[in-house]
PDB file of N, CA and C in Angstrom:
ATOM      1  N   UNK A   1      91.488 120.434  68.328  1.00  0.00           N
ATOM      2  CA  UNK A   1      90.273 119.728  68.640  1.00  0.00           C
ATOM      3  C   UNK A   1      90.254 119.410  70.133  1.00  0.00           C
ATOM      4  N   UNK A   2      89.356 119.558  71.056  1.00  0.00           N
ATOM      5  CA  UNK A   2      88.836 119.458  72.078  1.00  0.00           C
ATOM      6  C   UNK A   2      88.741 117.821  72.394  1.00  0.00           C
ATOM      7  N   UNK A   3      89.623 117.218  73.654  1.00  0.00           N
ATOM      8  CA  UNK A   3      89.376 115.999  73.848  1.00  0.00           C
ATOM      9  C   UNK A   3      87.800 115.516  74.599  1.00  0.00           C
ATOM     10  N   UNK A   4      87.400 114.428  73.920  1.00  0.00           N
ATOM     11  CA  UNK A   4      86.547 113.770  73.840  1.00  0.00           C
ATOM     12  C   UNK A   4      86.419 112.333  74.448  1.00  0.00           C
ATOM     13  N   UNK A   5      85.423 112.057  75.561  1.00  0.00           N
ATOM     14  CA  UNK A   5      85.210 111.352  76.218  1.00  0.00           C
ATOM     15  C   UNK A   5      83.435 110.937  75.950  1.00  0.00           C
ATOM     16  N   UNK A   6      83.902 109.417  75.849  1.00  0.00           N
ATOM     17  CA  UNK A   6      82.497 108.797  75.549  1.00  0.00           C
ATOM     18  C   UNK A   6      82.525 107.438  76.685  1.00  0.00           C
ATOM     19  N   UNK A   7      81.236 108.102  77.664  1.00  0.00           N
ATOM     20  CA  UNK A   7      81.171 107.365  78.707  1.00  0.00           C
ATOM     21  C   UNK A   7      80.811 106.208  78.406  1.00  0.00           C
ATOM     22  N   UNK A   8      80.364 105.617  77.154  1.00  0.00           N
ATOM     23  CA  UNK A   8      79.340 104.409  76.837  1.00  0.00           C
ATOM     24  C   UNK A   8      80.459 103.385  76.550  1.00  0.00           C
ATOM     25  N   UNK A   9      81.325 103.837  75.766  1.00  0.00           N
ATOM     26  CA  UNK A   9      82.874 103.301  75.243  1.00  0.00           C
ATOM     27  C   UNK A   9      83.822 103.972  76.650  1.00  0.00           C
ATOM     28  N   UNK A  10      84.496 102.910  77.755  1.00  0.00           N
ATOM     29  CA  UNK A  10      85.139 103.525  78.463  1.00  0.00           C
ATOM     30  C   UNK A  10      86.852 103.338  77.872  1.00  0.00           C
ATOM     31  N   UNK A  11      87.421 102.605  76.974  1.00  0.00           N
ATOM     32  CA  UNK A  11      88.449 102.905  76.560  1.00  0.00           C
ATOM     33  C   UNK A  11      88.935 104.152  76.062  1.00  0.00           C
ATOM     34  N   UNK A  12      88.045 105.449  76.006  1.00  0.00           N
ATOM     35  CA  UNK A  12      88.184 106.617  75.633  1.00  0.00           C
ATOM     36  C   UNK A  12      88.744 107.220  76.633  1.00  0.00           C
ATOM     37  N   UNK A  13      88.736 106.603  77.945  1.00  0.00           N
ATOM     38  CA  UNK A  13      89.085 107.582  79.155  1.00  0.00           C
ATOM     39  C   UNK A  13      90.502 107.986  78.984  1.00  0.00           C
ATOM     40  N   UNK A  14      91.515 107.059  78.412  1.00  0.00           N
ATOM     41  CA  UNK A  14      92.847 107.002  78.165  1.00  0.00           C
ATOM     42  C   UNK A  14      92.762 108.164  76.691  1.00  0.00           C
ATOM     43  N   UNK A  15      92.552 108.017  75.934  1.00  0.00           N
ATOM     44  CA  UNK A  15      92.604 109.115  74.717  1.00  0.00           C
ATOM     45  C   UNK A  15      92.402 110.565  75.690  1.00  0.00           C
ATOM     46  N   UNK A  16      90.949 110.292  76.229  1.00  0.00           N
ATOM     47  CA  UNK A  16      90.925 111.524  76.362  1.00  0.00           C
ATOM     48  C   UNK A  16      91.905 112.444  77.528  1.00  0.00           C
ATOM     49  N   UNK A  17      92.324 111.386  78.558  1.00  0.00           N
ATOM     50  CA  UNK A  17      93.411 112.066  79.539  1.00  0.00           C
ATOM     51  C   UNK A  17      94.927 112.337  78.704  1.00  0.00           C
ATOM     52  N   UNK A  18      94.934 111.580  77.923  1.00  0.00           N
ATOM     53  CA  UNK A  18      96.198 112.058  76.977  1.00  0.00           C
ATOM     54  C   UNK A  18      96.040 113.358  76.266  1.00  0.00           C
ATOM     55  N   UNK A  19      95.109 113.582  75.550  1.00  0.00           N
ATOM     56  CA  UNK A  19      94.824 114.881  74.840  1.00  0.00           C
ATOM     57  C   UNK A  19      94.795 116.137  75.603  1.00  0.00           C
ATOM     58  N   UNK A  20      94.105 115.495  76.809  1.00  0.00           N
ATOM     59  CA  UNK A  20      94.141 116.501  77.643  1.00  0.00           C
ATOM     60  C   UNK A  20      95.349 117.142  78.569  1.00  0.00           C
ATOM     61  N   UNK A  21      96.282 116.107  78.661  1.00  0.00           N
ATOM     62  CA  UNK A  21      97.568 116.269  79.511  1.00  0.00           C
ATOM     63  C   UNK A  21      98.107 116.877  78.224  1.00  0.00           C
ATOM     64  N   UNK A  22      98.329 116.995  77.410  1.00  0.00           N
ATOM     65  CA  UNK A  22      99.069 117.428  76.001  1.00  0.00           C
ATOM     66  C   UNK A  22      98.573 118.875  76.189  1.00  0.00           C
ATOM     67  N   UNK A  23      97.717 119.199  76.359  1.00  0.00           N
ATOM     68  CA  UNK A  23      96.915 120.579  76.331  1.00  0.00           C
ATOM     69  C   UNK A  23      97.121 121.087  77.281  1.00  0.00           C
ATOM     70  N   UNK A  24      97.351 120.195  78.317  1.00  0.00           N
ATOM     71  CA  UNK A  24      97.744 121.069  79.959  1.00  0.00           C
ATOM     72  C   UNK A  24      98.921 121.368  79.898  1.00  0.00           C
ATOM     73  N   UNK A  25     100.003 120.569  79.648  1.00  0.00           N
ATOM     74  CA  UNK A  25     101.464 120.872  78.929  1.00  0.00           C
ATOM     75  C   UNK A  25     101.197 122.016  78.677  1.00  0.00           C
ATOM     76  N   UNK A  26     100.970 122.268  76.950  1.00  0.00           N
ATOM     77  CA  UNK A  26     101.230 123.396  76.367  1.00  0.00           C
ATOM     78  C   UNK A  26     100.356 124.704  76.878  1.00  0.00           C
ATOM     79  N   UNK A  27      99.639 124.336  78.137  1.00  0.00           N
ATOM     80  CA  UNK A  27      99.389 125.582  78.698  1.00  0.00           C
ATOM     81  C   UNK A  27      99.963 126.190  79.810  1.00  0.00           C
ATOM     82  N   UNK A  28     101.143 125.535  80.027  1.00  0.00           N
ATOM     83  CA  UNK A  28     101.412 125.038  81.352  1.00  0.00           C
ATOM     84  C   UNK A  28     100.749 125.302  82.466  1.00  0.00           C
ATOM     85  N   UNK A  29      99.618 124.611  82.895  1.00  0.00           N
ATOM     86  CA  UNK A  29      99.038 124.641  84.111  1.00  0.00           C
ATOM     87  C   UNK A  29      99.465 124.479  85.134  1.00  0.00           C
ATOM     88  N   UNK A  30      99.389 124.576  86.561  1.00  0.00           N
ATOM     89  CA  UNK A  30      99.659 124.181  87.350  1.00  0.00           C
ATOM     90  C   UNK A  30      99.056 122.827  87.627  1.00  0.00           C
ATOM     91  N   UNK A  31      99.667 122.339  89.014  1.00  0.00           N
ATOM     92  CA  UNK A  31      98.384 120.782  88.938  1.00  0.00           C
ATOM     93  C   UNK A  31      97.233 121.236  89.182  1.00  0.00           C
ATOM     94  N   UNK A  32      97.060 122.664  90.257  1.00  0.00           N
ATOM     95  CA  UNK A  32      95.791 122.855  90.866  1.00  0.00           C
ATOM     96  C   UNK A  32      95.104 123.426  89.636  1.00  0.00           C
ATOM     97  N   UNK A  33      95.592 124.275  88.724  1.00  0.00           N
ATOM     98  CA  UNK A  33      94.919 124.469  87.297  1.00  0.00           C
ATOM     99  C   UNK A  33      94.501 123.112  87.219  1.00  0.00           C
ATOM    100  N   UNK A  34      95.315 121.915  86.354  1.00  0.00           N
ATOM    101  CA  UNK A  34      95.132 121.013  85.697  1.00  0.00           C
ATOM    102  C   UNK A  34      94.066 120.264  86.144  1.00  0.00           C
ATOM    103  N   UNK A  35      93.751 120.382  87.054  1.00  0.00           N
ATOM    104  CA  UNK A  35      92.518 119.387  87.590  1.00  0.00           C
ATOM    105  C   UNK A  35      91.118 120.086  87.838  1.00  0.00           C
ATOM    106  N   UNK A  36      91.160 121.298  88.008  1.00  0.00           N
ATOM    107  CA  UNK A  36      90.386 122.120  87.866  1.00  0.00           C
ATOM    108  C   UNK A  36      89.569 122.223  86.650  1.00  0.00           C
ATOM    109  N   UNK A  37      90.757 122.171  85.663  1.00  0.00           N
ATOM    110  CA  UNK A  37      89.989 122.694  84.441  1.00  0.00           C
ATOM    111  C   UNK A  37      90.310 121.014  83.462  1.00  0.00           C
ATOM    112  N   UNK A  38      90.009 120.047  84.079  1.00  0.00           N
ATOM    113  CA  UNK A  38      89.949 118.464  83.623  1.00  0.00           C
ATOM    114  C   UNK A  38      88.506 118.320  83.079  1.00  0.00           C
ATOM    115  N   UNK A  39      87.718 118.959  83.933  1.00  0.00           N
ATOM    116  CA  UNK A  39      86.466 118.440  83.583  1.00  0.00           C
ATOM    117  C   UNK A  39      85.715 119.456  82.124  1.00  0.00           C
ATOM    118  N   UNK A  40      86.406 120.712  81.922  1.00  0.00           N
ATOM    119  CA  UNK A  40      85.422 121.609  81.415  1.00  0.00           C
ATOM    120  C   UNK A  40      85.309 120.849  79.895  1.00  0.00           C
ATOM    121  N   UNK A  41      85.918 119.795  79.434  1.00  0.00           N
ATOM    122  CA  UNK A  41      85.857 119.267  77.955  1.00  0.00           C
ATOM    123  C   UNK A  41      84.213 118.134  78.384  1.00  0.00           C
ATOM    124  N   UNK A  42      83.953 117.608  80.012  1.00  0.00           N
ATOM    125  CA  UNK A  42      83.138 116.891  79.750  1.00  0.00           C
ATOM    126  C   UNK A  42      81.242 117.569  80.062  1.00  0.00           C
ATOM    127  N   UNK A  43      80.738 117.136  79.874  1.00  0.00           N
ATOM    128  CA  UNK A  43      79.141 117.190  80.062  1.00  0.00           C
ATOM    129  C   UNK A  43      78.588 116.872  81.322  1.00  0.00           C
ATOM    130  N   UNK A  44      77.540 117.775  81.368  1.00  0.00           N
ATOM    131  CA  UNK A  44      76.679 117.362  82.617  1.00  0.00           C
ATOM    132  C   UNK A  44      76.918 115.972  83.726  1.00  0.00           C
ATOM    133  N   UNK A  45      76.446 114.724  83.818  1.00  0.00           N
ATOM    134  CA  UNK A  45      76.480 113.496  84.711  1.00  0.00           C
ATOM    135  C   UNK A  45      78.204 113.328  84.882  1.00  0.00           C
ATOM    136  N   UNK A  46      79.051 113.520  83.707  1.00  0.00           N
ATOM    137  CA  UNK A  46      79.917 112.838  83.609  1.00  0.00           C
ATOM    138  C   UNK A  46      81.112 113.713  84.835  1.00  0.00           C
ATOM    139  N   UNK A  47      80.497 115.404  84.338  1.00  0.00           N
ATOM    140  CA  UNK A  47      81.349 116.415  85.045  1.00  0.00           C
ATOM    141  C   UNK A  47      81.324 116.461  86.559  1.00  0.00           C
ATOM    142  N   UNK A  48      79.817 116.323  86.893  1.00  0.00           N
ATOM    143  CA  UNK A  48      79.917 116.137  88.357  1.00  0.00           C
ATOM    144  C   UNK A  48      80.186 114.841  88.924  1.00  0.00           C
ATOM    145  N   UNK A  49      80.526 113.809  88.332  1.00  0.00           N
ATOM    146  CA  UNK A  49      81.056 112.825  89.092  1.00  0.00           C
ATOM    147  C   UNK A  49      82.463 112.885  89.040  1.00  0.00           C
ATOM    148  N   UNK A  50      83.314 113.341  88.173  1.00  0.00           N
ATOM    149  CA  UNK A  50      84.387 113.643  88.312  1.00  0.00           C
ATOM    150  C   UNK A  50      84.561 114.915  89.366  1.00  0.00           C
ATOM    151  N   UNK A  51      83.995 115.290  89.226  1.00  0.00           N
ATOM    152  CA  UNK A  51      84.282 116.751  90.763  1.00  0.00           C
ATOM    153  C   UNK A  51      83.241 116.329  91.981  1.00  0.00           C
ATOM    154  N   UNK A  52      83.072 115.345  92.168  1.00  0.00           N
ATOM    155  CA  UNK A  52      82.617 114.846  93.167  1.00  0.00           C
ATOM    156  C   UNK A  52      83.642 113.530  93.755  1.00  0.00           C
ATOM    157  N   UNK A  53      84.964 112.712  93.228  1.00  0.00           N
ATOM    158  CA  UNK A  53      85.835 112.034  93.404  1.00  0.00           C
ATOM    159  C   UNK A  53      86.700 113.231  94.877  1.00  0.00           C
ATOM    160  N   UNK A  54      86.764 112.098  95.406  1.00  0.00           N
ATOM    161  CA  UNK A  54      88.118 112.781  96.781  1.00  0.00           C
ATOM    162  C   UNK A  54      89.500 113.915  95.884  1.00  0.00           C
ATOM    163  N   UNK A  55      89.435 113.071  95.377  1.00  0.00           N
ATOM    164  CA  UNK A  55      90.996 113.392  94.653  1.00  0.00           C
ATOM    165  C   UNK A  55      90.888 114.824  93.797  1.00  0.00           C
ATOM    166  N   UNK A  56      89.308 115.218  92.992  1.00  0.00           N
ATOM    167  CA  UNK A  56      89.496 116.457  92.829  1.00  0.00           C
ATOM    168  C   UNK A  56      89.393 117.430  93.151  1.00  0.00           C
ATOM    169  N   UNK A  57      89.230 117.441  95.048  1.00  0.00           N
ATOM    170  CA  UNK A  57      89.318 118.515  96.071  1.00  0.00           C
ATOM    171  C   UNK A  57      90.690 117.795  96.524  1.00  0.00           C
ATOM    172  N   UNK A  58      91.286 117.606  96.575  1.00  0.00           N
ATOM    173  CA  UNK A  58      92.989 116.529  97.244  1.00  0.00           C
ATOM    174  C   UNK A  58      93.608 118.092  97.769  1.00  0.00           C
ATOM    175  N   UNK A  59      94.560 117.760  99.057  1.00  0.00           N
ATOM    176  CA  UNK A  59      95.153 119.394  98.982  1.00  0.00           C
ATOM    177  C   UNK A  59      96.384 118.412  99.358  1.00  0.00           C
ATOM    178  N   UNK A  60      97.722 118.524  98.526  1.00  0.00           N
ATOM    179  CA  UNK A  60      98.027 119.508  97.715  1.00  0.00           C
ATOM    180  C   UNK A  60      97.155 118.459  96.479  1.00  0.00           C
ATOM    181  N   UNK A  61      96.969 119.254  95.459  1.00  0.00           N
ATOM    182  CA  UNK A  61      96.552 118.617  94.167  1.00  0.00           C
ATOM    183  C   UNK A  61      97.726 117.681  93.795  1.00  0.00           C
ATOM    184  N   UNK A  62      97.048 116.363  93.056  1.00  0.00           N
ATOM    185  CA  UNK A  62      98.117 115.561  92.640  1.00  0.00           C
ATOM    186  C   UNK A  62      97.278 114.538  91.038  1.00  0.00           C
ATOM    187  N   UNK A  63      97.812 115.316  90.226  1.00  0.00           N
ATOM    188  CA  UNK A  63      96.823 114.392  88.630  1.00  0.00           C
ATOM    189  C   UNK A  63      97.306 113.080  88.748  1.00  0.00           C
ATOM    190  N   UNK A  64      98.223 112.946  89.242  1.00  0.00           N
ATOM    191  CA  UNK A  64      98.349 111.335  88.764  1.00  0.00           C
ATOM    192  C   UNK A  64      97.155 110.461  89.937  1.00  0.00           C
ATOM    193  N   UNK A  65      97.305 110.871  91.667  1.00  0.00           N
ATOM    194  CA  UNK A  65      96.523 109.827  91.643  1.00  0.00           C
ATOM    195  C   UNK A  65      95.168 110.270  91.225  1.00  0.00           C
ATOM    196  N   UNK A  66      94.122 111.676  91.060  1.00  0.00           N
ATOM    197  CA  UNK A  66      93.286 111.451  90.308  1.00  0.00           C
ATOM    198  C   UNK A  66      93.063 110.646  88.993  1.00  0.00           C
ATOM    199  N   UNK A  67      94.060 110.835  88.209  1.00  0.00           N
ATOM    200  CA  UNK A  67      93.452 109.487  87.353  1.00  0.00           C
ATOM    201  C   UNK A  67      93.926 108.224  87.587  1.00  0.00           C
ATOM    202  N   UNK A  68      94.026 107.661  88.856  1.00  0.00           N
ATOM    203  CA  UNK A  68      93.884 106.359  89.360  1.00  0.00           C
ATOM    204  C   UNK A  68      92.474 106.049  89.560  1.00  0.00           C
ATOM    205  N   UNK A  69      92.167 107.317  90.181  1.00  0.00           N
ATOM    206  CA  UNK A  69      90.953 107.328  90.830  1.00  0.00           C
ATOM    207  C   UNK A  69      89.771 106.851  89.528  1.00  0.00           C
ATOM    208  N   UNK A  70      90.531 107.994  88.187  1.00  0.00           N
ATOM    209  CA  UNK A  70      89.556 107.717  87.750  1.00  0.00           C
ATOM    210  C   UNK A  70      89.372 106.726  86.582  1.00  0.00           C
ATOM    211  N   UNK A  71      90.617 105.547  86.959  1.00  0.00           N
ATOM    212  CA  UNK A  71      90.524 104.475  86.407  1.00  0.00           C
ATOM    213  C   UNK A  71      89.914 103.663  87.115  1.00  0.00           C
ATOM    214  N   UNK A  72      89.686 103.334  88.484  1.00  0.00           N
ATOM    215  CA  UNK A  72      89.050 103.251  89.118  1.00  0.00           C
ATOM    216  C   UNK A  72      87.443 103.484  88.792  1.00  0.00           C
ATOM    217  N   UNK A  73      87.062 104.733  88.241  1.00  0.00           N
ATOM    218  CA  UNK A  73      85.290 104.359  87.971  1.00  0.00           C
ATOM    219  C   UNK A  73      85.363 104.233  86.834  1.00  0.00           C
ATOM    220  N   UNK A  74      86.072 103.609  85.952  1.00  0.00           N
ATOM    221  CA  UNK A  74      85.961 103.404  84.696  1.00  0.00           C
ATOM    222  C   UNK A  74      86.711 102.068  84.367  1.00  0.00           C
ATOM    223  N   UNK A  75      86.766 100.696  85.105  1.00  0.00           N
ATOM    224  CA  UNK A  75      87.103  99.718  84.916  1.00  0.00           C
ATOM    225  C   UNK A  75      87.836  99.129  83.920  1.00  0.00           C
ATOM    226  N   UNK A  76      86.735  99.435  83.038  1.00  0.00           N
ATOM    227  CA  UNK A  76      86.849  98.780  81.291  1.00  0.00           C
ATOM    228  C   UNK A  76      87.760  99.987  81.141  1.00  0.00           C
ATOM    229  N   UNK A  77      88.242 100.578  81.433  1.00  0.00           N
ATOM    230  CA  UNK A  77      89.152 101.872  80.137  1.00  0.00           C
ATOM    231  C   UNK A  77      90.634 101.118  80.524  1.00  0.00           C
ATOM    232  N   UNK A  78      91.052 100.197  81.276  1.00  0.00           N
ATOM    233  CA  UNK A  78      92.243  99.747  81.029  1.00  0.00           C
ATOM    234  C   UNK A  78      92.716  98.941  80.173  1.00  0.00           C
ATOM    235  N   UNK A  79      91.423  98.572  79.231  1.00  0.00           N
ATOM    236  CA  UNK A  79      91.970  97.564  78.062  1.00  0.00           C
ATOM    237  C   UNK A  79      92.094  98.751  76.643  1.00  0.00           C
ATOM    238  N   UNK A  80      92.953  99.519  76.781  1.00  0.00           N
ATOM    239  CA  UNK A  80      93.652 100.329  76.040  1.00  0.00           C
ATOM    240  C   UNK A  80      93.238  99.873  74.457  1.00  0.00           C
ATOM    241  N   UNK A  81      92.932 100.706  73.817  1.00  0.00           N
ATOM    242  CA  UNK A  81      93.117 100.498  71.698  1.00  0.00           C
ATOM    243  C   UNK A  81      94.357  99.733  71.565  1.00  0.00           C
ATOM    244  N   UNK A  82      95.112  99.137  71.404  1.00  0.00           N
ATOM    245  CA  UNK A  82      96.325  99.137  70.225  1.00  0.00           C
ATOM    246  C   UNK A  82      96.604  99.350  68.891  1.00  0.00           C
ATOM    247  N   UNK A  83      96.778 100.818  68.558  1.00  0.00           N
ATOM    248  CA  UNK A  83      97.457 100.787  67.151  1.00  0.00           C
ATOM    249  C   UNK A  83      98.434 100.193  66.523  1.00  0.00           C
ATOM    250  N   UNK A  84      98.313 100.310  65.094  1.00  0.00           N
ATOM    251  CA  UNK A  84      98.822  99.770  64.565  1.00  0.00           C
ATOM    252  C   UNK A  84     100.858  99.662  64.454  1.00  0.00           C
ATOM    253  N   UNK A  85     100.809 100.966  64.899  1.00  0.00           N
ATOM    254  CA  UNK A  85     101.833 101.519  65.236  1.00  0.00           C
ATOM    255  C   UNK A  85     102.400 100.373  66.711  1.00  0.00           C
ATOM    256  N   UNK A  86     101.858 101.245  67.450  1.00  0.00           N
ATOM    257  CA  UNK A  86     101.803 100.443  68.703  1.00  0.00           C
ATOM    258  C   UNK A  86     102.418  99.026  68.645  1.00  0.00           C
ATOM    259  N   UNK A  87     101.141  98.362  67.782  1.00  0.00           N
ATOM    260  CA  UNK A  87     101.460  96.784  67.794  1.00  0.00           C
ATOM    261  C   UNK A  87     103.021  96.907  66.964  1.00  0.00           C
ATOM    262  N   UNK A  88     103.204  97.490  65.936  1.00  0.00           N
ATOM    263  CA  UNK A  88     104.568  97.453  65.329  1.00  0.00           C
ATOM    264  C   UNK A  88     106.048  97.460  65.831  1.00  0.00           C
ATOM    265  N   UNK A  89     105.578  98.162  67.163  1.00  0.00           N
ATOM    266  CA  UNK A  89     106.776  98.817  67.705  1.00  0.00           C
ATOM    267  C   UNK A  89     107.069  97.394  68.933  1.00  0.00           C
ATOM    268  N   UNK A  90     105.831  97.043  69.427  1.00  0.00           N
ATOM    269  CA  UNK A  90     105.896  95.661  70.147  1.00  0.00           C
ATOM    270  C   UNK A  90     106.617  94.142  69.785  1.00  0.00           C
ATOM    271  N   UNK A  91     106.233  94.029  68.354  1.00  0.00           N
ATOM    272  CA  UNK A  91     106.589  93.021  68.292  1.00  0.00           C
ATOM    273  C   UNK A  91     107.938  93.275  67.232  1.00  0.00           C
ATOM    274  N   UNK A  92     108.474  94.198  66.529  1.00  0.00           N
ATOM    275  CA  UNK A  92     109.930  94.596  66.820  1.00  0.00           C
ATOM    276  C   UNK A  92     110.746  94.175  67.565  1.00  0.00           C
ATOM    277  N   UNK A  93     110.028  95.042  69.471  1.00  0.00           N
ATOM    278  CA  UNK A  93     111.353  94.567  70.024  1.00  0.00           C
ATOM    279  C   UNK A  93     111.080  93.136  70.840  1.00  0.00           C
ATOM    280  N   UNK A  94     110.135  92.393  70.472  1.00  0.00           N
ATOM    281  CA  UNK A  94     110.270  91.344  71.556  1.00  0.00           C
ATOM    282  C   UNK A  94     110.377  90.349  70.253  1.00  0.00           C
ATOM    283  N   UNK A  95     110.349  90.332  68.919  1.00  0.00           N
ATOM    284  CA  UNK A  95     111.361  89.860  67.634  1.00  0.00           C
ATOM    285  C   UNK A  95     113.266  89.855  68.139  1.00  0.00           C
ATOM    286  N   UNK A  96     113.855  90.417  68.684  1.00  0.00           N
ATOM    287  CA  UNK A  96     114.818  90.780  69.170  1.00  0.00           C
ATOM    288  C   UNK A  96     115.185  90.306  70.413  1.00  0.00           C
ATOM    289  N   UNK A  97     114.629  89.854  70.976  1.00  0.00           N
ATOM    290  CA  UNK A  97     114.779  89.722  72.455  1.00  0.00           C
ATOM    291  C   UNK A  97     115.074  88.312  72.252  1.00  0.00           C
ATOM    292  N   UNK A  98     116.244  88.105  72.773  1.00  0.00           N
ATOM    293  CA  UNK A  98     116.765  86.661  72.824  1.00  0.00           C
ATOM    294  C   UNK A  98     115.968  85.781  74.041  1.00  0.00           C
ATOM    295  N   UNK A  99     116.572  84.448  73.760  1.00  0.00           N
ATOM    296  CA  UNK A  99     115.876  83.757  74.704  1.00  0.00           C
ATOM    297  C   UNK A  99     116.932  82.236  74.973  1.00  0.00           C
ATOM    298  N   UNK A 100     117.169  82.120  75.993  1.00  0.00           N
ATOM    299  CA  UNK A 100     118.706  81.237  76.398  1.00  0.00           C
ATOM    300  C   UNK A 100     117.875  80.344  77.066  1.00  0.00           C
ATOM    301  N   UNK A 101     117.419  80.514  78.047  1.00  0.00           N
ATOM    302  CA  UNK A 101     116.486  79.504  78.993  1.00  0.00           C
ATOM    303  C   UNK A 101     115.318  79.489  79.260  1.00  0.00           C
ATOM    304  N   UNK A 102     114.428  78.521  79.850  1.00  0.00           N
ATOM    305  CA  UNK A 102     113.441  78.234  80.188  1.00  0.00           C
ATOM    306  C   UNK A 102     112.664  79.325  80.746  1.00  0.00           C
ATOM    307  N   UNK A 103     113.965  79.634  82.019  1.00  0.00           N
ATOM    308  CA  UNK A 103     113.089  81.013  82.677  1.00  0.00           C
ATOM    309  C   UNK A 103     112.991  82.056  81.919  1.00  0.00           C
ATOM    310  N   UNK A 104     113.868  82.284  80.960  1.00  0.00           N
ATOM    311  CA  UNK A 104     113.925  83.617  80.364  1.00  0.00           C
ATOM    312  C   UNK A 104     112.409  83.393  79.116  1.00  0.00           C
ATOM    313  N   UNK A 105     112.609  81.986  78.856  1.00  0.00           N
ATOM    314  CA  UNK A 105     111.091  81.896  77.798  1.00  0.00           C
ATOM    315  C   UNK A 105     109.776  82.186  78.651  1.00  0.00           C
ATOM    316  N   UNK A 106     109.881  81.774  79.745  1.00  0.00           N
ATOM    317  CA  UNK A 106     108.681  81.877  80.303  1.00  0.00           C
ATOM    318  C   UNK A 106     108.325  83.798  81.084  1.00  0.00           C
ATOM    319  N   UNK A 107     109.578  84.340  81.361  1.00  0.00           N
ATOM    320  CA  UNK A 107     109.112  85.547  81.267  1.00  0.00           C
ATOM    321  C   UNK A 107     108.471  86.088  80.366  1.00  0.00           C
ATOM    322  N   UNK A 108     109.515  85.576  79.054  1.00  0.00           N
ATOM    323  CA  UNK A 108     108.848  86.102  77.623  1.00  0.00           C
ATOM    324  C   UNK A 108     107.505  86.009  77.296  1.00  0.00           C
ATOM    325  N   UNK A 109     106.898  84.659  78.108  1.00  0.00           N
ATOM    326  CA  UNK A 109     105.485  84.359  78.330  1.00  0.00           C
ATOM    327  C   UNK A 109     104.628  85.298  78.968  1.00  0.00           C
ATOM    328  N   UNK A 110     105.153  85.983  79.889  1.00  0.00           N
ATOM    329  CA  UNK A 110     104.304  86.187  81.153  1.00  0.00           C
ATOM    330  C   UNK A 110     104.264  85.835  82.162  1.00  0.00           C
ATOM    331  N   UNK A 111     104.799  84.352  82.524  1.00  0.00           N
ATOM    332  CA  UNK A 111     104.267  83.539  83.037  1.00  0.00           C
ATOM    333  C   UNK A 111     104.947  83.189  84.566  1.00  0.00           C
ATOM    334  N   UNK A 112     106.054  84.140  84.513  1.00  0.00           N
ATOM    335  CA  UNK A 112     106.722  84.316  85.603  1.00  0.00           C
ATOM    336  C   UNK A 112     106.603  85.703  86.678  1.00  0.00           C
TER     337      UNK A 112
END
């Protein structure tokens, strides 16, 4: 199946650069392939603004900071899905994770 990007929902941007790096893998592209052929899964508005970003003329080619870039026009796509999985595997290991002091609780927080 062909990865899928829905500009209206921007948490898709992450699905769909995963599916797509999975596919570039098993084709092994080069980077200058890989970015080249990033856009051909999307549509009209969406395609030329992605090939209109600095980063997908960049010489030498580099995917990672293009998709900075293109977290960057897609704000909202950093609040990621969490599966269920996901969440499982999270609170596993921080179930495990001891806690001796204050500072070490408050990392555990965040909060440091």
């Amino acid at each position: 199946m062909a990865p899928h990007l829905n500009s209206k929902i921007p948490s898709t941007l992450g699905t769909y650069l995963s599916d797509y790096e999975y596919l570039a893998k098993a084709a092994q592209l080069c980077p200058e392939e890989q970015l080249a052929q990033s856009t051909c899964y999307l549509t009209g508005e969406e395609k030329v603004n992605w090939e209109n970003l600095l980063e997908f003329e960049a010489t030498p080619p580099n995917w990672t900071t293009f998709k900075e870039d293109l977290f960057w026009e897609y704000p909202k796509a950093r609040n990621p899905f969490v599966s269920s999985v996901n969440w499982d595997i999270f609170v596993k290991e921080k179930s495990n994770q001891e806690i001796h002091t204050l500072d070490e609780y408050a990392t555990f927080q965040g909060k440091l």
